[in-house]
PDB file of N, CA and C in Angstrom:
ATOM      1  N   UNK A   1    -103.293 377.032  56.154  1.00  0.00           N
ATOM      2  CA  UNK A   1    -101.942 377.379  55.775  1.00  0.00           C
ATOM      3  C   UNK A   1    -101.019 376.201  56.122  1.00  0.00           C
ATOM      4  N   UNK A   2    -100.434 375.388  55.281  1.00  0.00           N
ATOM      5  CA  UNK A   2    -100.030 374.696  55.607  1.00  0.00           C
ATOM      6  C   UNK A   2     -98.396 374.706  55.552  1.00  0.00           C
ATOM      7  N   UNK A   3     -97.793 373.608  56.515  1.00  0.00           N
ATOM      8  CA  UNK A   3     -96.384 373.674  56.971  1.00  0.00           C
ATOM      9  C   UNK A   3     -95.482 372.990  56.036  1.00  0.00           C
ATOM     10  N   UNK A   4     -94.806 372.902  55.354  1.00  0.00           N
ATOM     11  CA  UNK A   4     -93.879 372.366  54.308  1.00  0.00           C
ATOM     12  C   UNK A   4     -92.467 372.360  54.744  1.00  0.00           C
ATOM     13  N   UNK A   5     -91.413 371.170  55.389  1.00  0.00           N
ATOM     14  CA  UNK A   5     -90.189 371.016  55.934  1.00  0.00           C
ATOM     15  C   UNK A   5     -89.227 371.164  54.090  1.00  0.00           C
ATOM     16  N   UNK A   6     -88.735 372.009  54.187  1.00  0.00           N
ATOM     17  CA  UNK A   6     -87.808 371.737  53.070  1.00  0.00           C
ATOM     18  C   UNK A   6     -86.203 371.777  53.114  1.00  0.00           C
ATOM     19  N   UNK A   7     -85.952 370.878  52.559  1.00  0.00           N
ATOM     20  CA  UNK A   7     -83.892 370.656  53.150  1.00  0.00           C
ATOM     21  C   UNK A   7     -83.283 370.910  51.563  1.00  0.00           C
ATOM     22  N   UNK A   8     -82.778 371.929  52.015  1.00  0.00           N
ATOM     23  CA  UNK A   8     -81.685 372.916  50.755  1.00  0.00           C
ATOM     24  C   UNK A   8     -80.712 371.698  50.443  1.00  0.00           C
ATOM     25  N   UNK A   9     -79.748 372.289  49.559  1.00  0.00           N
ATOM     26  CA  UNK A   9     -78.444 371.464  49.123  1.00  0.00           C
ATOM     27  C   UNK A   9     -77.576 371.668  50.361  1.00  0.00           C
ATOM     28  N   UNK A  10     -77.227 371.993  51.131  1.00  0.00           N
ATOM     29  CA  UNK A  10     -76.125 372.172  52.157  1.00  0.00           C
ATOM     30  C   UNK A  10     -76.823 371.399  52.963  1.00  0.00           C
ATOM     31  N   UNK A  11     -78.173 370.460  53.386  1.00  0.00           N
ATOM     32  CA  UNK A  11     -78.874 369.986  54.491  1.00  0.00           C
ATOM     33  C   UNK A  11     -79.607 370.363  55.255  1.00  0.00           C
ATOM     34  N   UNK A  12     -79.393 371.758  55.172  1.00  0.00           N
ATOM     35  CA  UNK A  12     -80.556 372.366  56.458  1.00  0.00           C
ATOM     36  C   UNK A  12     -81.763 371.987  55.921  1.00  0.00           C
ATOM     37  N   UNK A  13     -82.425 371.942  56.895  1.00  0.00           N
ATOM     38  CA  UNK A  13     -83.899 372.208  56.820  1.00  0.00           C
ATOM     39  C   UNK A  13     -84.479 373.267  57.574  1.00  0.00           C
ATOM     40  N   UNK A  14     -85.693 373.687  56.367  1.00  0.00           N
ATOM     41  CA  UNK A  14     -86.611 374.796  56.622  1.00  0.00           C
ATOM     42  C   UNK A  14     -87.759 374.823  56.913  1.00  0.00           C
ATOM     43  N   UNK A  15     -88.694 375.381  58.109  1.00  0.00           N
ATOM     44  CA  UNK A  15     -90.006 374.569  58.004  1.00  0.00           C
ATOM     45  C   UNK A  15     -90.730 375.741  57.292  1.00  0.00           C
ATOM     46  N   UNK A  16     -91.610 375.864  56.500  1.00  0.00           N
ATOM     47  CA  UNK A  16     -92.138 377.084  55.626  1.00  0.00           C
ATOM     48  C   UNK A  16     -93.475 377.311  55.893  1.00  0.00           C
ATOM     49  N   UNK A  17     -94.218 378.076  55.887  1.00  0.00           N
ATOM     50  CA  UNK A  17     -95.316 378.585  56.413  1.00  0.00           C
ATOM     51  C   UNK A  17     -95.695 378.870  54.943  1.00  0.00           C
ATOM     52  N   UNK A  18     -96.546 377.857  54.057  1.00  0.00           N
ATOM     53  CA  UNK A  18     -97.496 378.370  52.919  1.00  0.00           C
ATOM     54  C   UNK A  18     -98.247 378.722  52.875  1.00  0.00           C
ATOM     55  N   UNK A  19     -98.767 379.689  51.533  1.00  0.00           N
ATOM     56  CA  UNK A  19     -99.819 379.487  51.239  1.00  0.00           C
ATOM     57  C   UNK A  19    -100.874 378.710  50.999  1.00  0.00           C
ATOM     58  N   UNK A  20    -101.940 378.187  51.011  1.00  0.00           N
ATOM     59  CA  UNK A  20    -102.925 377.410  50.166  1.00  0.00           C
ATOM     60  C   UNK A  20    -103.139 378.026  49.034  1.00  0.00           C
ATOM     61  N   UNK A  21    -102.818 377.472  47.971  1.00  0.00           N
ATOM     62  CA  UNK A  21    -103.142 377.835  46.396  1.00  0.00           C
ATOM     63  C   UNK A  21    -101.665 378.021  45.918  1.00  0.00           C
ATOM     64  N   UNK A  22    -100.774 378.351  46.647  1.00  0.00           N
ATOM     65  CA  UNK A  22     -99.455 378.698  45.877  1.00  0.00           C
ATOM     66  C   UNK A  22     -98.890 377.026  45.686  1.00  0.00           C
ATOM     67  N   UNK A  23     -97.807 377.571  44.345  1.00  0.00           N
ATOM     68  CA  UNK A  23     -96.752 376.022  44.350  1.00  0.00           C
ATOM     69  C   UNK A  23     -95.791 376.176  45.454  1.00  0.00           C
ATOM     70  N   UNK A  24     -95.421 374.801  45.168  1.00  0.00           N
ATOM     71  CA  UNK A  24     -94.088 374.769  46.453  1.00  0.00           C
ATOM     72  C   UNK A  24     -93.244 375.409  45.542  1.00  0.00           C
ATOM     73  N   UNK A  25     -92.908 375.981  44.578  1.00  0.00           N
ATOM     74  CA  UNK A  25     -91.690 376.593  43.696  1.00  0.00           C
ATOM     75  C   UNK A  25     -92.288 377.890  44.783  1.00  0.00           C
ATOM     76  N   UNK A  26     -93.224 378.667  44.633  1.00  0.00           N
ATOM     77  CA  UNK A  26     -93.716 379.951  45.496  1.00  0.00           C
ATOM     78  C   UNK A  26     -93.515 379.950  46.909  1.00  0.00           C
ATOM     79  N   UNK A  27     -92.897 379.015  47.291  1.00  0.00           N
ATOM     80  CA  UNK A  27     -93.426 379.034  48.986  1.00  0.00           C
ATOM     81  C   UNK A  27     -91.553 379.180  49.440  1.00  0.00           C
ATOM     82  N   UNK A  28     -91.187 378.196  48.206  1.00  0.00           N
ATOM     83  CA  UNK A  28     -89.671 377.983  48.533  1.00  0.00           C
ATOM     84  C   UNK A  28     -88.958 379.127  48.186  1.00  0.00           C
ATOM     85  N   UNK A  29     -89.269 380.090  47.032  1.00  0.00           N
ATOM     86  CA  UNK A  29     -89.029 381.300  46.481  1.00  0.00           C
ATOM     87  C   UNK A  29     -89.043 382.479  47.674  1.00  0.00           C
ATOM     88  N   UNK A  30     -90.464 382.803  47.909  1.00  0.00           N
ATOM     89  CA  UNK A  30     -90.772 383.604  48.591  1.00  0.00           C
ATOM     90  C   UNK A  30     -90.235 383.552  50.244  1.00  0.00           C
ATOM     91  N   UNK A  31     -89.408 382.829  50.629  1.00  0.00           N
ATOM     92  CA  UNK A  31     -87.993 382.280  51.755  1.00  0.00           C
ATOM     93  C   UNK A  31     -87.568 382.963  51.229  1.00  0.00           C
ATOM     94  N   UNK A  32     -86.888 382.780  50.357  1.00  0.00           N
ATOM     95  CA  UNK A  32     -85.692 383.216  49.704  1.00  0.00           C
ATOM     96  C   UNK A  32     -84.559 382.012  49.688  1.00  0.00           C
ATOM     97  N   UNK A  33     -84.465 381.108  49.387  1.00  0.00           N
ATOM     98  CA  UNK A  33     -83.613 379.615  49.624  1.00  0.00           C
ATOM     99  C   UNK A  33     -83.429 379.620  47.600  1.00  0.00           C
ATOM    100  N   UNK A  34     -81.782 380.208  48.144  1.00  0.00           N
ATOM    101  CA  UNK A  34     -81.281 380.597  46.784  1.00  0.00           C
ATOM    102  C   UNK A  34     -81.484 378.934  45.756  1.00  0.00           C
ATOM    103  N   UNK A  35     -81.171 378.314  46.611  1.00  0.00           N
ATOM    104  CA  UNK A  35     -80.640 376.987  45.855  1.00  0.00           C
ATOM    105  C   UNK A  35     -81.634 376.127  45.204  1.00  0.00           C
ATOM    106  N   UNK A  36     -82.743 376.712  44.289  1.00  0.00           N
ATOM    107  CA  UNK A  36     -84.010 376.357  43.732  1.00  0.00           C
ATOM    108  C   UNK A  36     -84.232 377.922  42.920  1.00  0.00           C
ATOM    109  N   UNK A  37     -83.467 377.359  41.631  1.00  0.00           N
ATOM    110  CA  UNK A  37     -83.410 378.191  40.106  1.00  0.00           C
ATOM    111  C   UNK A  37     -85.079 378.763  39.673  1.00  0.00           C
ATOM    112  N   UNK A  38     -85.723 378.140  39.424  1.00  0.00           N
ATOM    113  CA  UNK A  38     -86.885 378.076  38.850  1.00  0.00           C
ATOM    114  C   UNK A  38     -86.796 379.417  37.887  1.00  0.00           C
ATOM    115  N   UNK A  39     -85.554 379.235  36.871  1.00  0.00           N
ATOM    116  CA  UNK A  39     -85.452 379.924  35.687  1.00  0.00           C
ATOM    117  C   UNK A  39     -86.690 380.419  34.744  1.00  0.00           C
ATOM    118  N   UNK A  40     -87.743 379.211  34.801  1.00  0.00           N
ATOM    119  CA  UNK A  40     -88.946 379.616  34.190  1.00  0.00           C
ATOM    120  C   UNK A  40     -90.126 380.648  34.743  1.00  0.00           C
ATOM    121  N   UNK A  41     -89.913 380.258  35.744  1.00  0.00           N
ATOM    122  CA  UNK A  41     -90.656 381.353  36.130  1.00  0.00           C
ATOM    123  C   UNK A  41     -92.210 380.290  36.616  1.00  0.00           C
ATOM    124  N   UNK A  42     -91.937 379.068  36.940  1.00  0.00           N
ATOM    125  CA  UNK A  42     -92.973 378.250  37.187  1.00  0.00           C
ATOM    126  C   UNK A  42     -93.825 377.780  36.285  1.00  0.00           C
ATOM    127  N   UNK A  43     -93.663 377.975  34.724  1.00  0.00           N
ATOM    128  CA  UNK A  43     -94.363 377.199  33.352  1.00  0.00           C
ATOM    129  C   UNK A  43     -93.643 376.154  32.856  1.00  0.00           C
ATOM    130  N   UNK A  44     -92.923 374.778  33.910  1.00  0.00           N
ATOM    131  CA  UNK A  44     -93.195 373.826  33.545  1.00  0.00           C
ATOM    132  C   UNK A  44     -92.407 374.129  32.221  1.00  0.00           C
ATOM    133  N   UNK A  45     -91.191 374.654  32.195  1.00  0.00           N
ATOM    134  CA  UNK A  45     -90.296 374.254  30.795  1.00  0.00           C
ATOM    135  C   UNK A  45     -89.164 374.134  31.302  1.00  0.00           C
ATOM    136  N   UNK A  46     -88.880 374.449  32.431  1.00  0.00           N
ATOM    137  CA  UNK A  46     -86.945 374.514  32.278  1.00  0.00           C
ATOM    138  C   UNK A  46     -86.481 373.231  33.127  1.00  0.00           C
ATOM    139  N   UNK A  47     -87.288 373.048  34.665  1.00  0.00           N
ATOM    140  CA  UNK A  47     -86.828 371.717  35.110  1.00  0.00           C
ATOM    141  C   UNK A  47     -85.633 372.410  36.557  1.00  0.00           C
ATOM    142  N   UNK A  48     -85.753 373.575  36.540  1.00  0.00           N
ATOM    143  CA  UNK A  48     -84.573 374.260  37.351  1.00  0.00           C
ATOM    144  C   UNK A  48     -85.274 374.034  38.886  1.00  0.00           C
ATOM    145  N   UNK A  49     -86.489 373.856  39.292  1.00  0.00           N
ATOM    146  CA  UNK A  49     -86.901 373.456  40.524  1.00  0.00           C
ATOM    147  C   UNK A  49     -87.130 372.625  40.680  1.00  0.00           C
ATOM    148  N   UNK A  50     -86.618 371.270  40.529  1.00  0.00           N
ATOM    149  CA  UNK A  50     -86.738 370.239  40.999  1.00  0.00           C
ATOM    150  C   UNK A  50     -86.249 369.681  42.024  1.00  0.00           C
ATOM    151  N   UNK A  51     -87.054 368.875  42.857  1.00  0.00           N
ATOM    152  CA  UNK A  51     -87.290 368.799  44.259  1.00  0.00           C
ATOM    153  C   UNK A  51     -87.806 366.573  44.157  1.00  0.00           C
ATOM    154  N   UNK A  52     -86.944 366.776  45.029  1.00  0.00           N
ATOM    155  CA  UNK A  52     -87.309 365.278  45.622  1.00  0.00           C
ATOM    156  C   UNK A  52     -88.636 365.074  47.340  1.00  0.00           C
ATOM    157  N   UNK A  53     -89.801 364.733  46.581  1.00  0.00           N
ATOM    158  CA  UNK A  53     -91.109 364.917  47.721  1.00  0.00           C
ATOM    159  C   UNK A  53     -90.380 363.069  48.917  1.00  0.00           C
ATOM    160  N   UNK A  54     -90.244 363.926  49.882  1.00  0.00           N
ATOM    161  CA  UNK A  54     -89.648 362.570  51.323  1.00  0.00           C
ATOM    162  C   UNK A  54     -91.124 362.004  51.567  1.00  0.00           C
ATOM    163  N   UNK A  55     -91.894 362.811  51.574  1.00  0.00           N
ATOM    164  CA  UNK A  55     -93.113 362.194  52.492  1.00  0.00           C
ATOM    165  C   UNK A  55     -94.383 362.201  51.264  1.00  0.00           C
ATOM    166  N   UNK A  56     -94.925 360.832  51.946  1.00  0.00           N
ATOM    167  CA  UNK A  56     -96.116 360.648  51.241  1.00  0.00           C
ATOM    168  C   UNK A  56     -97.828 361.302  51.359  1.00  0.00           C
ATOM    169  N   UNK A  57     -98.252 362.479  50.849  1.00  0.00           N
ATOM    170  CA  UNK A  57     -98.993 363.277  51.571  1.00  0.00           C
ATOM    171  C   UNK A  57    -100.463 363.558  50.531  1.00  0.00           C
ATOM    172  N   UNK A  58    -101.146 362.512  51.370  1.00  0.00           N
ATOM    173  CA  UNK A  58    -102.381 362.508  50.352  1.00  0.00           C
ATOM    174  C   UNK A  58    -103.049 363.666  49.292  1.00  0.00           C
ATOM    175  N   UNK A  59    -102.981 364.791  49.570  1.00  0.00           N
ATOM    176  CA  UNK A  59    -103.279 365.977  48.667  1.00  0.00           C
ATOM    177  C   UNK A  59    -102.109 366.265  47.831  1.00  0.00           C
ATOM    178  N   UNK A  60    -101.150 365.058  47.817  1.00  0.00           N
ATOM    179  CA  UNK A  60    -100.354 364.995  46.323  1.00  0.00           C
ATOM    180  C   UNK A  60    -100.761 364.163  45.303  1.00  0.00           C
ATOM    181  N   UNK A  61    -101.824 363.390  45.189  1.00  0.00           N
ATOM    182  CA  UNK A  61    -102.206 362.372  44.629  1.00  0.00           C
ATOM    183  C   UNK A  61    -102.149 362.568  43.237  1.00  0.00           C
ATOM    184  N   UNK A  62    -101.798 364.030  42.735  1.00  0.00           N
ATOM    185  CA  UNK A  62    -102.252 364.764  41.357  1.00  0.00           C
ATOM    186  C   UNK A  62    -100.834 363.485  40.772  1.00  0.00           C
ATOM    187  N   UNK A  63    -101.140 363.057  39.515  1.00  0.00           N
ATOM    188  CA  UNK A  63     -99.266 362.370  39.079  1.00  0.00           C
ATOM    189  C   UNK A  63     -99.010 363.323  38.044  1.00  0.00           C
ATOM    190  N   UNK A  64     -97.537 363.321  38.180  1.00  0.00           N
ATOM    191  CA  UNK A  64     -96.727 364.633  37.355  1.00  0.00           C
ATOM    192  C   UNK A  64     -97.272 364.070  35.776  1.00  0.00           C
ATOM    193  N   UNK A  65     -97.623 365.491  35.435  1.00  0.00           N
ATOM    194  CA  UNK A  65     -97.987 365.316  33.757  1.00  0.00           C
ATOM    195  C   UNK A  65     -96.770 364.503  32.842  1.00  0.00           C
ATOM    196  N   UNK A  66     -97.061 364.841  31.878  1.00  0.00           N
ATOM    197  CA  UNK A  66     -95.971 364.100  31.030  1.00  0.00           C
ATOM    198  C   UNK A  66     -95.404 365.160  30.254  1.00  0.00           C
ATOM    199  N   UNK A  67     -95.237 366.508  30.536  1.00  0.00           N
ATOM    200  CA  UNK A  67     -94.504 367.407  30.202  1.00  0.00           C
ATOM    201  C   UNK A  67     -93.613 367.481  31.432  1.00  0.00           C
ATOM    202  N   UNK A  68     -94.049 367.166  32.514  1.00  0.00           N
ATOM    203  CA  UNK A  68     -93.397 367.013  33.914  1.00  0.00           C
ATOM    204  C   UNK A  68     -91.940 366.344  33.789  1.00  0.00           C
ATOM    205  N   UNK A  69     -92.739 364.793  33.405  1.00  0.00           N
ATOM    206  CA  UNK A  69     -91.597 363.578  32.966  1.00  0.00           C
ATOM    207  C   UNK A  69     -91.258 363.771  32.082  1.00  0.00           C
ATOM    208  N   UNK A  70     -91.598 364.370  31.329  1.00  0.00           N
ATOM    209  CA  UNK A  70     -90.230 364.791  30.121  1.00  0.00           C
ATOM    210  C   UNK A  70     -88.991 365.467  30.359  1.00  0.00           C
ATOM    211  N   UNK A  71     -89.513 366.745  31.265  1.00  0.00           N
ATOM    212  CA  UNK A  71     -88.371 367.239  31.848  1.00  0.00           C
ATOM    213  C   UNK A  71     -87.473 367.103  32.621  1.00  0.00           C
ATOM    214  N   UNK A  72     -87.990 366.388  33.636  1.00  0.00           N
ATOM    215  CA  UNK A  72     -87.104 365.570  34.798  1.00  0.00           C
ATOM    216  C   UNK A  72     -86.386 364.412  34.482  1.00  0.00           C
ATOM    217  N   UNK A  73     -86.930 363.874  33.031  1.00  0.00           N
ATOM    218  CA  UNK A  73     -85.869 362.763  32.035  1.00  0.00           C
ATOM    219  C   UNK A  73     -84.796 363.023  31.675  1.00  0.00           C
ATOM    220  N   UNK A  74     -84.459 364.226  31.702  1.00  0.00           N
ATOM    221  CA  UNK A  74     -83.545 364.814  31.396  1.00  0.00           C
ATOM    222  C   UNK A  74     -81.868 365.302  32.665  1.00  0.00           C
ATOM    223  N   UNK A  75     -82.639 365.387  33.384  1.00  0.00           N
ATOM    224  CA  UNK A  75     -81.696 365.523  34.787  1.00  0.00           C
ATOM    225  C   UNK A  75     -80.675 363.931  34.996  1.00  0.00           C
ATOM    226  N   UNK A  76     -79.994 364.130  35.585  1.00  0.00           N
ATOM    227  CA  UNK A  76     -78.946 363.594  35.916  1.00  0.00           C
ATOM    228  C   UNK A  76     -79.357 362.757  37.336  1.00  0.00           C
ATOM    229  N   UNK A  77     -79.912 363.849  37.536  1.00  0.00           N
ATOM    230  CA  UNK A  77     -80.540 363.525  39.107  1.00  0.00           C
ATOM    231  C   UNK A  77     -81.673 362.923  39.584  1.00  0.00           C
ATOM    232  N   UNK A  78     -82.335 362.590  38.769  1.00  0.00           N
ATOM    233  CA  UNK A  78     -83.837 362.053  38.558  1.00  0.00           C
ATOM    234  C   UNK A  78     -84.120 360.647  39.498  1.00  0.00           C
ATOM    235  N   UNK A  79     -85.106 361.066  40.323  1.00  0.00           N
ATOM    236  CA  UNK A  79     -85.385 359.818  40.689  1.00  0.00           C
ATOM    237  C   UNK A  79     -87.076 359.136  41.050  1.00  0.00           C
ATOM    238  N   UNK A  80     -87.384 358.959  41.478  1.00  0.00           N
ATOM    239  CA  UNK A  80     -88.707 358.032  41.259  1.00  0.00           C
ATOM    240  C   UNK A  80     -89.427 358.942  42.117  1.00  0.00           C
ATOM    241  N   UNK A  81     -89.063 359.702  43.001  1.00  0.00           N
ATOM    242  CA  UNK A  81     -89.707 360.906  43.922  1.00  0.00           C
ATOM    243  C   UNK A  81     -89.918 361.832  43.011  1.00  0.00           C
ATOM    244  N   UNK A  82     -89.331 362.093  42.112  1.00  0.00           N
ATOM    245  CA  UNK A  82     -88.546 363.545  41.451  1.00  0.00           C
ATOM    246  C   UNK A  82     -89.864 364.029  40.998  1.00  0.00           C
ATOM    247  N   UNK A  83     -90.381 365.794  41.623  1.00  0.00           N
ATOM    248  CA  UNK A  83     -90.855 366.531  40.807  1.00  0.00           C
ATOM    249  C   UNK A  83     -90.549 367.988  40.441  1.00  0.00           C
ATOM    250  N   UNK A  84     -91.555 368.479  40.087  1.00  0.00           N
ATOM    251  CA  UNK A  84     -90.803 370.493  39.644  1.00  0.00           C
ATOM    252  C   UNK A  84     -91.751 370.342  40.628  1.00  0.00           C
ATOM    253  N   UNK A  85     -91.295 371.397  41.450  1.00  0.00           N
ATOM    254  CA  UNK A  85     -92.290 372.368  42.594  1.00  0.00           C
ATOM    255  C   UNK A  85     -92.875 372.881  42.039  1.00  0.00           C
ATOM    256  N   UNK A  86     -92.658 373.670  40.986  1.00  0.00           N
ATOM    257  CA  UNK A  86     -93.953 374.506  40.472  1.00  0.00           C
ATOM    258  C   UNK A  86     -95.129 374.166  39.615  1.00  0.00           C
ATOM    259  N   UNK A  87     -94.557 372.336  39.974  1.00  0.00           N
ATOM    260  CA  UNK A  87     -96.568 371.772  39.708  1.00  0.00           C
ATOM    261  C   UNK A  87     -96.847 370.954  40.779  1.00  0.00           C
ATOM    262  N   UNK A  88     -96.558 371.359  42.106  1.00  0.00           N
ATOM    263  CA  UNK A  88     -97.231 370.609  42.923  1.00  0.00           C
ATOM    264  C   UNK A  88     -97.493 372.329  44.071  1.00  0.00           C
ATOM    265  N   UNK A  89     -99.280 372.325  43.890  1.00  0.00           N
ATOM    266  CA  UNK A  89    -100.402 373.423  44.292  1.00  0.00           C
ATOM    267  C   UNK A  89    -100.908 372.670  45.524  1.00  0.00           C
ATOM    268  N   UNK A  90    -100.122 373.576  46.337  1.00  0.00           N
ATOM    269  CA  UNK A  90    -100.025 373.517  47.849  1.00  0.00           C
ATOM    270  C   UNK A  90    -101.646 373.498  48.482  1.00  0.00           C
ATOM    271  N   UNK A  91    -102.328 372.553  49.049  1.00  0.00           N
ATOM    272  CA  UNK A  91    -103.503 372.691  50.030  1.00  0.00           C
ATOM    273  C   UNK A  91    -103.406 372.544  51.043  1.00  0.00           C
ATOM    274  N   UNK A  92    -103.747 372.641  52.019  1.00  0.00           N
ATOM    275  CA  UNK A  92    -104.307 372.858  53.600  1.00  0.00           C
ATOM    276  C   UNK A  92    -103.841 370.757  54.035  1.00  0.00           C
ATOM    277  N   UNK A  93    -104.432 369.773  52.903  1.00  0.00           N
ATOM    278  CA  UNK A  93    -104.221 368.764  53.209  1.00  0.00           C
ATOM    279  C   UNK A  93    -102.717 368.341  53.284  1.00  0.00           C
ATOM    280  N   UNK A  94    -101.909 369.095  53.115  1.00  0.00           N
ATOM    281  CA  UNK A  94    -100.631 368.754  52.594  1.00  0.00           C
ATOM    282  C   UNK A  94     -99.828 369.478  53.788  1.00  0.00           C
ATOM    283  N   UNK A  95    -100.082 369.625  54.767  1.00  0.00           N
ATOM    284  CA  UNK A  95     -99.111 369.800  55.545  1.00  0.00           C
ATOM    285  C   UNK A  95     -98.383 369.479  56.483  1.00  0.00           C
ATOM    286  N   UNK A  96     -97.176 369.288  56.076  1.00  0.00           N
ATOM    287  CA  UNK A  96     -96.040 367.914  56.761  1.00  0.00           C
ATOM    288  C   UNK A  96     -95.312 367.882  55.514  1.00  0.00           C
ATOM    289  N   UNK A  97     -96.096 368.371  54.448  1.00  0.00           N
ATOM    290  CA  UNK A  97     -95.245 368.121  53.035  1.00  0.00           C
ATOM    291  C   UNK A  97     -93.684 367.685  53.620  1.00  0.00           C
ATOM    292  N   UNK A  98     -92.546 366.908  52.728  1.00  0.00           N
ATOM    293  CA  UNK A  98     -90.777 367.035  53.112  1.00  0.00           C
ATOM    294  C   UNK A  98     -90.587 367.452  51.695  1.00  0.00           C
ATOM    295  N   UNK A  99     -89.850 367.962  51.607  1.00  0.00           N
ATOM    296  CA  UNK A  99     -89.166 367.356  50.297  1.00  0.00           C
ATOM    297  C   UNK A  99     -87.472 368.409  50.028  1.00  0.00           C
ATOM    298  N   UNK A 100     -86.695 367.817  49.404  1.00  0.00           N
ATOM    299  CA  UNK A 100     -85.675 367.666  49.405  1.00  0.00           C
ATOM    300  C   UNK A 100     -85.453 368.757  48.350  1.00  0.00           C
ATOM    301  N   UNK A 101     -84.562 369.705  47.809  1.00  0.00           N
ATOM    302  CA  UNK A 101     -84.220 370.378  46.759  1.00  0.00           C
ATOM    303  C   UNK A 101     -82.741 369.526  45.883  1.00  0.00           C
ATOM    304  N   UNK A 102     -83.078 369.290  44.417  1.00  0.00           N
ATOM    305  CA  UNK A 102     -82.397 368.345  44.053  1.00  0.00           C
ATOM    306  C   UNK A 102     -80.924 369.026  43.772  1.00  0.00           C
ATOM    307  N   UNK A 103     -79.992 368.380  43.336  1.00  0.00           N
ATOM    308  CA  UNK A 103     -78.261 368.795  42.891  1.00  0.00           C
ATOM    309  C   UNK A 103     -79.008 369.379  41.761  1.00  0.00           C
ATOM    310  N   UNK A 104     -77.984 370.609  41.296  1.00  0.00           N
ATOM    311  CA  UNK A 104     -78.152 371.044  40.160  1.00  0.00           C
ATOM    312  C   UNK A 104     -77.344 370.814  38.661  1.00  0.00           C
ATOM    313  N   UNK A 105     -78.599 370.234  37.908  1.00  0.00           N
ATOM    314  CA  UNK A 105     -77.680 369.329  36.793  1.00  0.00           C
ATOM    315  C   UNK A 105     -76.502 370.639  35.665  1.00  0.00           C
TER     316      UNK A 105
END
Protein backbone atom coordinates (compact mmCIF):
# COMPACT_ATOMS: atom_id res chain seq x y z
CA UNK A 1 0.00 0.00 0.00
CA UNK A 2 1.70 2.68 -0.90
CA UNK A 3 2.11 6.43 0.50
CA UNK A 4 1.40 9.28 -2.03
CA UNK A 5 2.19 13.18 -0.51
CA UNK A 6 -0.31 15.26 -2.46
CA UNK A 7 -0.46 19.31 -2.20
CA UNK A 8 -4.05 20.71 -3.16
CA UNK A 9 -4.40 24.29 -4.70
CA UNK A 10 -4.41 26.18 -1.31
CA UNK A 11 -0.76 24.24 -0.47
CA UNK A 12 -1.51 21.83 1.98
CA UNK A 13 -0.26 18.72 1.73
CA UNK A 14 -1.80 15.32 2.14
CA UNK A 15 -0.06 12.15 2.78
CA UNK A 16 -2.61 9.37 1.27
CA UNK A 17 -2.67 5.86 2.08
CA UNK A 18 -3.32 3.95 -1.52
CA UNK A 19 -4.32 1.42 -2.97
CA UNK A 20 -2.09 -0.82 -5.23
CA UNK A 21 -3.97 -1.07 -8.52
CA UNK A 22 -5.99 2.14 -8.09
CA UNK A 23 -5.09 5.60 -10.10
CA UNK A 24 -3.90 8.48 -8.26
CA UNK A 25 -7.31 10.22 -9.69
CA UNK A 26 -8.87 7.17 -7.06
CA UNK A 27 -6.70 7.67 -4.20
CA UNK A 28 -7.06 11.57 -4.44
CA UNK A 29 -10.96 11.14 -4.91
CA UNK A 30 -11.57 8.70 -2.37
CA UNK A 31 -9.90 11.69 0.42
CA UNK A 32 -12.22 13.61 -0.72
CA UNK A 33 -9.74 16.74 -1.88
CA UNK A 34 -12.44 18.69 -3.71
CA UNK A 35 -9.90 20.49 -5.86
CA UNK A 36 -9.28 17.56 -8.56
CA UNK A 37 -12.55 17.61 -11.04
CA UNK A 38 -11.99 14.39 -12.76
CA UNK A 39 -15.31 15.21 -14.70
CA UNK A 40 -14.68 12.04 -16.72
CA UNK A 41 -14.87 9.82 -14.54
CA UNK A 42 -11.09 8.61 -15.15
CA UNK A 43 -11.39 7.72 -19.26
CA UNK A 44 -8.74 9.92 -20.21
CA UNK A 45 -11.09 12.58 -22.09
CA UNK A 46 -11.65 15.63 -20.13
CA UNK A 47 -8.09 16.59 -18.63
CA UNK A 48 -9.99 17.85 -15.25
CA UNK A 49 -7.30 15.83 -13.05
CA UNK A 50 -4.37 17.02 -13.84
CA UNK A 51 -1.61 16.89 -11.53
CA UNK A 52 2.00 17.99 -11.66
CA UNK A 53 4.28 14.47 -10.49
CA UNK A 54 7.39 16.53 -7.90
CA UNK A 55 9.19 13.35 -7.52
CA UNK A 56 10.86 11.04 -9.73
CA UNK A 57 9.56 7.46 -8.85
CA UNK A 58 10.68 4.53 -10.78
CA UNK A 59 7.24 2.59 -11.10
CA UNK A 60 6.27 5.73 -13.16
CA UNK A 61 8.35 4.87 -16.00
CA UNK A 62 4.93 4.12 -18.05
CA UNK A 63 5.19 7.77 -20.59
CA UNK A 64 1.79 9.48 -20.88
CA UNK A 65 0.06 8.14 -24.08
CA UNK A 66 -0.61 10.50 -26.71
CA UNK A 67 -4.23 10.84 -25.95
CA UNK A 68 -2.65 11.93 -22.56
CA UNK A 69 -0.60 14.77 -24.48
CA UNK A 70 -3.23 15.73 -26.38
CA UNK A 71 -5.15 16.66 -23.57
CA UNK A 72 -2.84 18.33 -21.35
CA UNK A 73 -1.93 20.47 -24.76
CA UNK A 74 -4.63 22.02 -24.18
CA UNK A 75 -4.35 23.46 -20.54
CA UNK A 76 -3.00 26.66 -19.84
CA UNK A 77 -1.15 25.10 -17.21
CA UNK A 78 0.83 22.48 -18.79
CA UNK A 79 4.09 21.69 -17.97
CA UNK A 80 6.82 19.12 -18.66
CA UNK A 81 5.74 17.18 -15.28
CA UNK A 82 2.10 17.47 -16.32
CA UNK A 83 -0.08 14.34 -16.10
CA UNK A 84 -4.00 13.13 -15.60
CA UNK A 85 -3.95 11.05 -12.42
CA UNK A 86 -6.21 8.83 -13.78
CA UNK A 87 -3.42 7.26 -15.94
CA UNK A 88 -0.89 6.94 -13.57
CA UNK A 89 -1.83 2.99 -11.73
CA UNK A 90 -0.53 3.24 -8.40
CA UNK A 91 2.08 0.17 -7.28
CA UNK A 92 3.66 -0.72 -4.10
CA UNK A 93 7.01 0.70 -6.04
CA UNK A 94 5.73 4.11 -6.04
CA UNK A 95 5.63 5.14 -2.72
CA UNK A 96 6.88 8.63 -1.87
CA UNK A 97 4.92 9.40 -5.05
CA UNK A 98 4.61 13.97 -4.72
CA UNK A 99 2.70 15.46 -6.90
CA UNK A 100 1.06 18.68 -7.05
CA UNK A 101 -2.80 19.23 -8.17
CA UNK A 102 -2.70 21.67 -11.13
CA UNK A 103 -4.76 25.46 -11.37
CA UNK A 104 -7.87 24.90 -12.96
CA UNK A 105 -7.94 25.98 -16.61
Amino acid sequence: MPQVVITDRSGRELILEALSGNTLMQAIADEGIADLLALCGGVCSCATCHVYVESDIEGLSQPASDDEKALLEFSDHCRENSRLSCQIRLTDAMNGLRATIAPED
